[in-house]
Protein backbone atom coordinates (compact mmCIF):
# COMPACT_ATOMS: atom_id res chain seq x y z
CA UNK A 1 84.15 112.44 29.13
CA UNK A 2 85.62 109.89 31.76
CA UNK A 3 88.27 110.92 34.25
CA UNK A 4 90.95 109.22 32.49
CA UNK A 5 90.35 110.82 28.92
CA UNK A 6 92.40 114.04 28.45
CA UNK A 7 90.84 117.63 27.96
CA UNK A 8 90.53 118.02 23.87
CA UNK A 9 92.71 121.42 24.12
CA UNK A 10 95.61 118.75 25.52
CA UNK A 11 95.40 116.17 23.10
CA UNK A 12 95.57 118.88 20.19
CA UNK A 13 98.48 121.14 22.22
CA UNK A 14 100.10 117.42 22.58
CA UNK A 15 99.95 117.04 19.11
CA UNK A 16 101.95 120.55 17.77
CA UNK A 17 104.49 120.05 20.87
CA UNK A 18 104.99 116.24 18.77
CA UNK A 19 105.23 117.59 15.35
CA UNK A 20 107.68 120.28 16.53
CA UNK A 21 109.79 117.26 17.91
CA UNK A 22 109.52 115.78 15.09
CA UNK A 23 110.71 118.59 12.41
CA UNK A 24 113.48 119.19 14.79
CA UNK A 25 114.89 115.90 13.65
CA UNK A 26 114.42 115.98 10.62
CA UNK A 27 115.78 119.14 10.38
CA UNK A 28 119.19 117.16 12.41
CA UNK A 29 119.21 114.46 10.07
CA UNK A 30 118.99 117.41 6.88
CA UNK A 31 121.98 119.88 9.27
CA UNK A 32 124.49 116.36 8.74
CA UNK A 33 123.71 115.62 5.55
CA UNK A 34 124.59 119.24 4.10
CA UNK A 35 127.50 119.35 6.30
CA UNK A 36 128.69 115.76 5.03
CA UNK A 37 128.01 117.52 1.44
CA UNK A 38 125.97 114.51 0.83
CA UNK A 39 125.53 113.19 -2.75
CA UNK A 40 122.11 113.67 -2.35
CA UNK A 41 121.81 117.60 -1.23
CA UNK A 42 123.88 118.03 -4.08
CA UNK A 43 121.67 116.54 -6.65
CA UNK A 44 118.75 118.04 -4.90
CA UNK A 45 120.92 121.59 -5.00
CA UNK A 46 121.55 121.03 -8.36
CA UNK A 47 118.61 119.61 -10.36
CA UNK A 48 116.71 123.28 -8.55
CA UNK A 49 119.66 125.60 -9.49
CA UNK A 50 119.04 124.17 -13.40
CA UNK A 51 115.15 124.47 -13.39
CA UNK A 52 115.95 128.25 -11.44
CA UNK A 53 118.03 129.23 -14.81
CA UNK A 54 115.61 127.89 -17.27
CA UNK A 55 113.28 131.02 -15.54
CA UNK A 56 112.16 133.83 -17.63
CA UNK A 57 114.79 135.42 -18.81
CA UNK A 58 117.66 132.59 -17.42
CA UNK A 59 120.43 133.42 -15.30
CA UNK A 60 120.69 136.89 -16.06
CA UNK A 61 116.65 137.65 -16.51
CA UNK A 62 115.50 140.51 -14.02
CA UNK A 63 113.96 137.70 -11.78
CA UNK A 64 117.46 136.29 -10.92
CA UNK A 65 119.96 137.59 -8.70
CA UNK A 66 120.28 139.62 -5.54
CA UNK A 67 118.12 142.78 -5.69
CA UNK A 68 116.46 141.02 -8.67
CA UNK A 69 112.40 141.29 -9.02
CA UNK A 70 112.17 137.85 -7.02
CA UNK A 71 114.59 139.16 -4.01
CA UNK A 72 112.55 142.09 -3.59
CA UNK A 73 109.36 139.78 -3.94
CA UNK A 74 110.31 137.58 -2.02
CA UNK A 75 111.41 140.20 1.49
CA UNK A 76 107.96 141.92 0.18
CA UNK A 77 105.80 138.45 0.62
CA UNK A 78 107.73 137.60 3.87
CA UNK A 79 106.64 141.34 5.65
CA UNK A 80 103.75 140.99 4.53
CA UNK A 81 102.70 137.84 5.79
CA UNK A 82 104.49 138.76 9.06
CA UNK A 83 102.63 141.84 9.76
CA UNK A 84 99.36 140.21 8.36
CA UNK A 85 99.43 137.76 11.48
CA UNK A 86 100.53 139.95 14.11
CA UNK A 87 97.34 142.12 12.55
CA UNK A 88 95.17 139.43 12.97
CA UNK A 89 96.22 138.36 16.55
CA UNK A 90 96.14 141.89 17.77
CA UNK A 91 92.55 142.13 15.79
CA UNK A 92 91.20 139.52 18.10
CA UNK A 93 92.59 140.99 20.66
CA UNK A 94 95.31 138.47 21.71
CA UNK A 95 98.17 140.47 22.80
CA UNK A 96 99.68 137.55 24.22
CA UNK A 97 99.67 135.77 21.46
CA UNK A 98 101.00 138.23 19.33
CA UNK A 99 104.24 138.58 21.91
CA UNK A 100 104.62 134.68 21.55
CA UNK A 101 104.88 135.01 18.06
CA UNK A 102 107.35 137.53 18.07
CA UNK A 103 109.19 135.67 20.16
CA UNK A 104 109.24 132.34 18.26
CA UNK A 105 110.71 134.86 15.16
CA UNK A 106 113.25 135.85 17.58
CA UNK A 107 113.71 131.63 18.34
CA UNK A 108 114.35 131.14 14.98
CA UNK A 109 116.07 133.80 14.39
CA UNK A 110 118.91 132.87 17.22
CA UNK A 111 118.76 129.48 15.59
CA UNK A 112 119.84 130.49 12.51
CA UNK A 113 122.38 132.69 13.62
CA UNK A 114 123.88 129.35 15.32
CA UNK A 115 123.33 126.95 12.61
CA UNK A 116 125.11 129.10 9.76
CA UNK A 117 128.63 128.92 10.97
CA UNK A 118 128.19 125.39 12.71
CA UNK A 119 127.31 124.39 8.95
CA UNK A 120 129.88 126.47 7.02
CA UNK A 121 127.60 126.45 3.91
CA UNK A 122 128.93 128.86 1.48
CA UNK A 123 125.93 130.95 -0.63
CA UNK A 124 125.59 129.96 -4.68
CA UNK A 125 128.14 130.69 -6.85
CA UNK A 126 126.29 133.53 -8.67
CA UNK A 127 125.71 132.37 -12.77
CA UNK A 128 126.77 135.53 -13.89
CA UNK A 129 129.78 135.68 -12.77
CA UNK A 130 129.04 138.09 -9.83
CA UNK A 131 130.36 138.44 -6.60
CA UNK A 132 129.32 135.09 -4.14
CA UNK A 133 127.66 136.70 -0.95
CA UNK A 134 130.43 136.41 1.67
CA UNK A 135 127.83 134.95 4.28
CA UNK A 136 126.82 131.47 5.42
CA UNK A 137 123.47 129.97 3.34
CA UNK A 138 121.94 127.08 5.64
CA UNK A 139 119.25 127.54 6.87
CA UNK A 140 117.09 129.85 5.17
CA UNK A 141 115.75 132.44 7.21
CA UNK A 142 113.00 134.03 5.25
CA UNK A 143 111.37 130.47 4.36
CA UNK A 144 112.09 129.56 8.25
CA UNK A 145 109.81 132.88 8.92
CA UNK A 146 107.28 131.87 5.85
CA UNK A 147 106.97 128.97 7.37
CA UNK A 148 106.25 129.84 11.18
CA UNK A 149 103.67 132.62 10.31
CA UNK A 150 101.74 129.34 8.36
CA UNK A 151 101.55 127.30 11.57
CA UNK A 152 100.23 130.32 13.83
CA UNK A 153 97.72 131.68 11.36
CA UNK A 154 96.09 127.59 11.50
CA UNK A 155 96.16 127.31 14.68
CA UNK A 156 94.61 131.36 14.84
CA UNK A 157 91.38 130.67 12.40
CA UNK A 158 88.94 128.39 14.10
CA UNK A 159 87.34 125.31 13.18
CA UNK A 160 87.37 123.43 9.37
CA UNK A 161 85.89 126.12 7.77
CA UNK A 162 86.55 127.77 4.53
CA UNK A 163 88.86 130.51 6.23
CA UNK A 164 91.26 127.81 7.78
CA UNK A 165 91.38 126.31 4.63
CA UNK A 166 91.57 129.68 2.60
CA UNK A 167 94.68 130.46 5.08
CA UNK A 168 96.33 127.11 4.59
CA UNK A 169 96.02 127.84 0.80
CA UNK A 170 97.93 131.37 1.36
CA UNK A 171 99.85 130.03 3.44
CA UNK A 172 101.20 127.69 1.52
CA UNK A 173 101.62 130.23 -1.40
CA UNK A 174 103.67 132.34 0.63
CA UNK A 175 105.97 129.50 1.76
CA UNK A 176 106.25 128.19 -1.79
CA UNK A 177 107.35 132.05 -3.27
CA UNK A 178 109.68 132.89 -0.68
CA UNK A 179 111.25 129.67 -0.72
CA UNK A 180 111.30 129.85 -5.11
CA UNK A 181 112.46 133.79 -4.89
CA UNK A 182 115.57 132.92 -2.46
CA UNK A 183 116.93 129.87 -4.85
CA UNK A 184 116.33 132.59 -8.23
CA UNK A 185 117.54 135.39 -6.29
CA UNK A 186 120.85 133.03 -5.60
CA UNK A 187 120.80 133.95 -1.77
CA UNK A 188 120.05 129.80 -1.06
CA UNK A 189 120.41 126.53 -2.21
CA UNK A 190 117.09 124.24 -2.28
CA UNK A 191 118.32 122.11 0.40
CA UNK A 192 118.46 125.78 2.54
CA UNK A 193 115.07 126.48 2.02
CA UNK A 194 114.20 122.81 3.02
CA UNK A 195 115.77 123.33 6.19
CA UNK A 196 114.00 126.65 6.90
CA UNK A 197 110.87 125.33 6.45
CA UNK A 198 112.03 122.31 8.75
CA UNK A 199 113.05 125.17 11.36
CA UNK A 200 110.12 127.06 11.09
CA UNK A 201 107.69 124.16 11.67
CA UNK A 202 110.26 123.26 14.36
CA UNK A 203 109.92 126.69 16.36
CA UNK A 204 106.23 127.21 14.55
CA UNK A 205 105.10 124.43 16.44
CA UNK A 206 106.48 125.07 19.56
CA UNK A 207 104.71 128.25 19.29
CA UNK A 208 101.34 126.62 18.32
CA UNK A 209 101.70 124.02 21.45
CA UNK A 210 101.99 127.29 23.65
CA UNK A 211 99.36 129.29 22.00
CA UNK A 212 96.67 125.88 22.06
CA UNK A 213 97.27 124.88 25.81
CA UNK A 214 96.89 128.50 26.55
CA UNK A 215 93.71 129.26 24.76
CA UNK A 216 92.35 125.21 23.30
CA UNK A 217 90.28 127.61 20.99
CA UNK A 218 92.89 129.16 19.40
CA UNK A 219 93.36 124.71 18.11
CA UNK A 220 92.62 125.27 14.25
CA UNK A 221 90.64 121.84 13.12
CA UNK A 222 90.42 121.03 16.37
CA UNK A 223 88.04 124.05 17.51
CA UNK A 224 84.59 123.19 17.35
């Protein structure tokens, strides 16, 4: 390596710190078009709340619904892949890292809390007829969380082996089911769990740039 070519741990803590960036505009450009109640997040909205009633059971099947299997499923998944990572941090050892974590949930969770009102988004009208949750829908915080334990556990498992790609695979899963169980449970619209996992890659990433320039072999692919 020359003098002028950058440490490998840089280039790849360079690289999270650049894809946070990016999400975080995305997730801008998604905050103005919800607010603007853009024809487009209402399709979107829409075209997921009618596949969401053709479920098992449609709008009234035990899947649908707050406290519905798919709520519960749903919080269940979301614990579980939250105490899963903090497991495996503290398993190898990396206190620090485990503190970082729980500090980007706290991140997101502040950012939440201050998105929600600035957006006004009202929760689903429930199909059944029930009572609409009084509280404010954008973003979704349990796909933002989904979503932020993915990027730490790849950037945790070293190197392209099977277990990075095994945890990308889960990870994925998880994301996917918590965002599916908050549109059947009625707690979101689509377009909410878009921008939670925008947020979570947004403050996931952040986390990952901290963790990588920290520790370069904590870099996922990059680890060699």
């Amino acid at each position: 390596m020359t003098g002028t070519e950058a440490p490998a741990g840089a280039v790849a803590a360079s690289r999270h710190l650049v894809a946070s960036a990016v999400s975080a505009v995305a997730l801008l450009v998604l905050t103005v078009q919800v607010t603007a109640r853009s024809d487009a997040v209402r399709t979107f909205d829409a075209d997921a709340r009618a596949w969401a009633d053709r479920s098992p059971g449609g709008p009234d099947g035990p899947w649908a619904g707050a406290g519905g299997w798919a709520d519960l499923a749903g919080s269940a998944l979301l614990a579980a892949g939250v105490l899963a990572v903090l497991g495996l941090l503290l398993w190898r050892r990396r206190l620090g890292a485990a503190l970082w974590v729980l500090a980007g949930l706290s991140v997101q969770f502040a950012a939440e809390m201050l998105l929600e009102p600035l957006v006004g988004r009202s929760a689903p009208v429930p199909a059944d007829g029930g009572p609409q949750d009084a509280g404010f829908s954008f973003p979704s915080g349990h796909t933002a969380s989904a979503t932020l334990v993915l990027v730490v556990v790849l950037v945790t498992v070293r190197g392209d082996t099977w277990r990075w790609w095994l945890s990308l695979g889960a990870g994925a899963l998880l994301v996917s089911a918590v965002g599916v169980s908050r549109v059947l449970a009625e707690a979101h619209h689509a377009a909410d769990v878009a921008g939670g996992c925008l947020l979570g890659l947004t403050v996931g990433c952040a986390v990952a740039w901290r963790l990588v320039a920290r520790d370069p072999n904590s870099c996922g692919k990059e680890a060699r």
